[in-house]
Protein backbone atom coordinates (compact mmCIF):
# COMPACT_ATOMS: atom_id res chain seq x y z
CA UNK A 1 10.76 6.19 -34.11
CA UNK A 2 9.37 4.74 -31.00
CA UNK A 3 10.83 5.12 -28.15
CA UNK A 4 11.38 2.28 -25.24
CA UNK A 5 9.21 3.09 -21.71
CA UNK A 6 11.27 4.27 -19.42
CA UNK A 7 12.31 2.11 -16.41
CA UNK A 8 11.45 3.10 -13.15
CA UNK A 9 14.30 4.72 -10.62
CA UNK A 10 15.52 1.71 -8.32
CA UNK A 11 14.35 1.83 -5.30
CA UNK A 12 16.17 3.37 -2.03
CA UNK A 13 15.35 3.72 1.73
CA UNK A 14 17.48 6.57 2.87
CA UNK A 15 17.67 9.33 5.90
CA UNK A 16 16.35 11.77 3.45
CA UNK A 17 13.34 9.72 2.70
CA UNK A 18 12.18 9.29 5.95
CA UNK A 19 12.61 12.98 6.72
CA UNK A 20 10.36 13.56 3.58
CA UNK A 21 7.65 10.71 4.62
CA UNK A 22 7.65 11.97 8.32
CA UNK A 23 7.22 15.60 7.75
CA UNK A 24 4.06 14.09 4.78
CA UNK A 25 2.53 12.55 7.83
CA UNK A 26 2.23 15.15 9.96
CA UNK A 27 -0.70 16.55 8.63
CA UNK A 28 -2.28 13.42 9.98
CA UNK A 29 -0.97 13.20 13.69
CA UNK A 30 -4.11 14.69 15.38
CA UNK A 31 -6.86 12.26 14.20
CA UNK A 32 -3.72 9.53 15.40
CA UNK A 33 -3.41 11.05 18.68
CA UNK A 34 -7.19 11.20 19.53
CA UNK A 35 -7.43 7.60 18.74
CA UNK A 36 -4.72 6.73 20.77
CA UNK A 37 -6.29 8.71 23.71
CA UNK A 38 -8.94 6.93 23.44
CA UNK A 39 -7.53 3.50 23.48
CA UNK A 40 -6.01 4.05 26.25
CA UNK A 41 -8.85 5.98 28.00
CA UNK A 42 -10.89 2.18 26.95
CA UNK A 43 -7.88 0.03 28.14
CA UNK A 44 -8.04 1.28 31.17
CA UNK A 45 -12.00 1.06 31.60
CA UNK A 46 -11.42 -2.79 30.05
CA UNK A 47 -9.55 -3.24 33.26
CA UNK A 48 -5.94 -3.07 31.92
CA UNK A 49 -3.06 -1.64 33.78
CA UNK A 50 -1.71 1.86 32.25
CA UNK A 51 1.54 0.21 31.67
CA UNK A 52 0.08 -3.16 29.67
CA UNK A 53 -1.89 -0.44 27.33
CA UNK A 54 1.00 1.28 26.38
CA UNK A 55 3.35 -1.86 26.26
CA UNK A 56 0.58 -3.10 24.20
CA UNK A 57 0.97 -0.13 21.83
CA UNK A 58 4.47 -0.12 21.51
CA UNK A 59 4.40 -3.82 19.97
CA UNK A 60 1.34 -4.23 18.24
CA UNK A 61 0.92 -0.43 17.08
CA UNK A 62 -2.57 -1.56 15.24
CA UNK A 63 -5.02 0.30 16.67
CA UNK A 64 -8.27 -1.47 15.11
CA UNK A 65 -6.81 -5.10 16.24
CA UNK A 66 -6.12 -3.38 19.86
CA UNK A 67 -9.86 -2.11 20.04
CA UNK A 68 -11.20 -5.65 19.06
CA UNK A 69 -8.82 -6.89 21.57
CA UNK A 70 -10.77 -5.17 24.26
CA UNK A 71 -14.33 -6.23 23.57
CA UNK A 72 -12.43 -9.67 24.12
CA UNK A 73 -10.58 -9.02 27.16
CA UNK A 74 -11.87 -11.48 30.08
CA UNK A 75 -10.26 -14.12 32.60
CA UNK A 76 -8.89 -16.05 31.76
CA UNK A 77 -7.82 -14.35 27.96
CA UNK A 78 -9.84 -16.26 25.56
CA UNK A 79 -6.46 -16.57 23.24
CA UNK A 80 -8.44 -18.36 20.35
CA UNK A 81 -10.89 -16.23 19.50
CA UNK A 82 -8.27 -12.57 19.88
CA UNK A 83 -5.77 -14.16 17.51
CA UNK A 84 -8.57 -15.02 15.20
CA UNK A 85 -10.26 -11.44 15.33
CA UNK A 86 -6.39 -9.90 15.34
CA UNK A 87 -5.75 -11.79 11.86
CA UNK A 88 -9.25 -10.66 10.31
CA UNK A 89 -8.64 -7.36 11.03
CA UNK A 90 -4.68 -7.19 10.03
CA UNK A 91 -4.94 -9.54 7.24
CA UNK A 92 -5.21 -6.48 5.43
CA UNK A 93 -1.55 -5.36 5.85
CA UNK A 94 -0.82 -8.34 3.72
CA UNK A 95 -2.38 -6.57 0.56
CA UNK A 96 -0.78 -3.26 1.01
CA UNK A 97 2.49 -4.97 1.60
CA UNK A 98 1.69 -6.78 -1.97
CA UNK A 99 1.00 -3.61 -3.59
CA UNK A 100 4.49 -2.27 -2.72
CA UNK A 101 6.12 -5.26 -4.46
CA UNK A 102 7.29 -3.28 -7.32
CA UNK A 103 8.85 -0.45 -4.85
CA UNK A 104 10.68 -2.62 -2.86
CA UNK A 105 12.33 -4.68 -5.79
CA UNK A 106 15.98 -4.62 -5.32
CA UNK A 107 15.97 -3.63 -1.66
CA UNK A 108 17.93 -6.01 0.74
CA UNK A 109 15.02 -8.15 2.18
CA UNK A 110 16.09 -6.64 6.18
CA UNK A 111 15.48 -3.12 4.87
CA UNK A 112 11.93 -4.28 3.27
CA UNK A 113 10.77 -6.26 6.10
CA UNK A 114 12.10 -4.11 8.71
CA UNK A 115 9.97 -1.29 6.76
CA UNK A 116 7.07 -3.30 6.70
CA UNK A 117 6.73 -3.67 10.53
CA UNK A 118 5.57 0.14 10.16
CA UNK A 119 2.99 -0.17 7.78
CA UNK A 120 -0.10 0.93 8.52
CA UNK A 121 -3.10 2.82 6.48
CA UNK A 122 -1.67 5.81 6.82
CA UNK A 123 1.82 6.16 5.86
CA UNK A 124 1.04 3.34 2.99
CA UNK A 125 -1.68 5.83 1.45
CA UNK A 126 1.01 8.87 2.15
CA UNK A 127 3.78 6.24 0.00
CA UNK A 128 1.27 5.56 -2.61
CA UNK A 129 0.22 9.00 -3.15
CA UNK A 130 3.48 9.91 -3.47
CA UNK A 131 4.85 7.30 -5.60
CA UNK A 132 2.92 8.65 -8.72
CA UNK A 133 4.65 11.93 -8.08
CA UNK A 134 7.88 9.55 -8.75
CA UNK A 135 8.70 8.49 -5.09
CA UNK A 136 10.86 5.97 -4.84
CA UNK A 137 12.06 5.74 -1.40
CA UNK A 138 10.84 3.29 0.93
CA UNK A 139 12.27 5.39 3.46
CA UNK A 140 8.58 7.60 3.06
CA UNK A 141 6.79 4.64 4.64
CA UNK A 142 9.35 4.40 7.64
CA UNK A 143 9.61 8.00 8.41
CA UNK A 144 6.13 8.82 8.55
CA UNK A 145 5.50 4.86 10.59
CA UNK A 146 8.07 5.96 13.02
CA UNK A 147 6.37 9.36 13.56
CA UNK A 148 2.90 7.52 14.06
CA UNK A 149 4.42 4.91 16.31
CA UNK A 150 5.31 7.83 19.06
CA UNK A 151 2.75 9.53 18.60
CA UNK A 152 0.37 6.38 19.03
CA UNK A 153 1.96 5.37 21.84
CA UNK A 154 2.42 8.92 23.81
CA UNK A 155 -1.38 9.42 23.49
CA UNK A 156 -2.01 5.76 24.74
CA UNK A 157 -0.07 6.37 27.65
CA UNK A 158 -1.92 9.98 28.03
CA UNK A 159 -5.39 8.35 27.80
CA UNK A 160 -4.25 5.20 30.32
CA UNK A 161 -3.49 8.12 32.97
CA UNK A 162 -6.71 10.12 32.12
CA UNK A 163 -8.66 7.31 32.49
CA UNK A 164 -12.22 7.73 34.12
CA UNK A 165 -14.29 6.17 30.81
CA UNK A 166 -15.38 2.79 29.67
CA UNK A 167 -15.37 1.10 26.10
CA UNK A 168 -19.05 1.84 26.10
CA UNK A 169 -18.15 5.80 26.84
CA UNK A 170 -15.54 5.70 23.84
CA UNK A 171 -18.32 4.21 21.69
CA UNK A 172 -20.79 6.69 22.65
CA UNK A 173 -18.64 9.83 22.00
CA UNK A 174 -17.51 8.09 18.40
CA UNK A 175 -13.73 8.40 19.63
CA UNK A 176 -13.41 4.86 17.78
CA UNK A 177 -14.42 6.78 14.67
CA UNK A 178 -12.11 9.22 14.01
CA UNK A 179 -9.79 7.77 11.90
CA UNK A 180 -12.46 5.82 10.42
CA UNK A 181 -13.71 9.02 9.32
CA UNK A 182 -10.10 9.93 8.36
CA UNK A 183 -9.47 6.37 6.73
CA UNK A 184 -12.50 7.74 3.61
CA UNK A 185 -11.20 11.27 3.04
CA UNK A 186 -7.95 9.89 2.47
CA UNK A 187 -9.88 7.21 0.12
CA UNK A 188 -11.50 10.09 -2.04
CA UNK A 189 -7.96 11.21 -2.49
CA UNK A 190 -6.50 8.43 -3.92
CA UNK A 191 -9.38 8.12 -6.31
CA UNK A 192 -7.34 8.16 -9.72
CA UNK A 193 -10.79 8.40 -11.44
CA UNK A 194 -13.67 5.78 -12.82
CA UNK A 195 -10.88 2.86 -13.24
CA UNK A 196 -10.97 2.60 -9.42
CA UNK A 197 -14.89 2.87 -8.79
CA UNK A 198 -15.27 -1.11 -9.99
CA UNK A 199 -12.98 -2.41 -7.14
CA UNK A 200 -14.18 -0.18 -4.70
CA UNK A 201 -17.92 -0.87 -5.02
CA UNK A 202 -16.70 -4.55 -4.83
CA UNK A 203 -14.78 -4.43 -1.77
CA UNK A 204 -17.30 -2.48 -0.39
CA UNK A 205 -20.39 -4.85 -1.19
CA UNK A 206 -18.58 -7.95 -0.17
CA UNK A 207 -17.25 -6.13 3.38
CA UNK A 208 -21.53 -5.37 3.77
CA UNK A 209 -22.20 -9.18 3.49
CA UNK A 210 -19.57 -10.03 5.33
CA UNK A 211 -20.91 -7.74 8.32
CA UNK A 212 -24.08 -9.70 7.85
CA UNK A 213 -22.80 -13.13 7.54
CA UNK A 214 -19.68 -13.98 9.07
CA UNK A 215 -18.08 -13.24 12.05
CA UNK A 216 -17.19 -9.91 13.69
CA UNK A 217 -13.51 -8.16 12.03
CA UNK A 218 -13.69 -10.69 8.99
CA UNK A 219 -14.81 -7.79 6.79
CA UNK A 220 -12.06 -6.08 6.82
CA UNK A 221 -10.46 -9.26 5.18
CA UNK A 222 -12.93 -9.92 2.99
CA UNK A 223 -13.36 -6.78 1.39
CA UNK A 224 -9.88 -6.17 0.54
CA UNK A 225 -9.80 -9.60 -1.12
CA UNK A 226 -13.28 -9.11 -3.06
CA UNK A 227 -11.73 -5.26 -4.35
CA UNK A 228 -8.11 -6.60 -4.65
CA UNK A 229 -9.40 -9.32 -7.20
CA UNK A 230 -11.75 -7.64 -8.90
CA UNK A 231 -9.07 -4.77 -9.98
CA UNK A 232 -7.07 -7.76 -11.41
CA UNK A 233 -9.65 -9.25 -13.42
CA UNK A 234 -10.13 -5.66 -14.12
CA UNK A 235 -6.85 -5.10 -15.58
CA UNK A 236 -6.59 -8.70 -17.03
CA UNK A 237 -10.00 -7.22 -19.30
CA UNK A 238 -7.99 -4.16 -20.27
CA UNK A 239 -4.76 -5.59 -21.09
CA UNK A 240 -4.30 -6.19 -24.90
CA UNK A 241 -4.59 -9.09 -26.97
């Protein structure tokens, strides 16, 4: 007798799950924190006030978008070409908001959006990760969002008062690379084995050409699209006749 697959647990977003997704990301502060530092160590040498840094924290709390927003920083603000560089760079958040579709099914649409104004790399890897261990709380990705919001913005304002360095400084130390450094280990992690090497050698191919041939920040776009569709066609190949 077969039997029927079991449906997935509905989905929630409770006190207890943020508690569980904020204590998940702690592990993960420090890398935050040194970035943030050195934001706001850079905003200050791009010739922002200490308050506009952090104010600029608290509402865009995207730290790769903020750095690009630096290198474009000039009088008057050349608006154009920063929201065209901010969308390249956060497009991204629109595929890892897809890819929690299926978690936030049945959630009132002010819990899910409202949760999604948190997402970043991070906490969505932390949700993902555990998801396959049966998560089903959307509250993970708001605890652990809330908990890199402060911390983003305390070290922003820490590095704003430090001051004393320039972008160029930040770039020569590598401060701007931490959490790209982070951003692959937690990659390797999520590895679920040789179904996911396909997508990533995609993404990662198309984001080199992109470097090379369009624009500065479009390859962040470009290579989530190029992996994103080539693990569909991917499964589309797989899925029985």
């Amino acid at each position: 007798m077969s039997l029927a697959p079991q449906e997935p647990a509905p989905a929630t977003l409770t006190w207890a799950g943020c508690w569980r997704g904020a204590r998940a990301i702690m592990a993960v502060l420090p890398p935050v924190f040194v970035f943030g530092v050195a934001f706001g160590i850079a905003a200050r040498g791009a010739g922002l006030e200490g308050w506009l840094a952090a104010l600029m924290s608290v509402v865009v709390f995207a730290g790769a978008a903020q750095f690009a927003v630096l290198d474009l920083w000039t009088t008057p603000v050349p608006w154009l070409p920063l929201l065209v560089a901010t969308f390249a760079i956060n497009a991204r958040h629109i595929l890892l908001g897809a890819s929690l579709r299926a978690l936030c099914r049945g959630l009132a649409p002010w819990k899910v959006y409202g949760a999604m104004t948190l997402l970043s790399d991070l906490n969505w890897a932390a949700l993902i990760a555990a998801e396959r261990k049966g998560e089903r709380d959307l509250g993970y990705l708001v605890g652990g969002g809330l908990l890199m919001w402060a911390t983003w913005v305390a070290a922003t304002v820490i590095g704003a008062v430090a001051g004393g360095l320039t972008l160029d400084d930040v770039k020569t130390y590598a401060l701007d690379l931490v959490l790209v450094a982070f951003f692959a280990t937690t990659l390797v992690g999520l590895r679920r084995g040789r179904v996911d090497d396909l997508p990533w050698l995609v993404a990662g191919l198309a984001a080199m050409g992109a470097v090379w041939f369009l624009p500065p920040n479009w390859h962040v776009m470009v290579g989530g699209l190029a992996g994103g569709l080539a693990g569909l066609l991917r499964d589309e190949i797989k899925r029985p006749g």
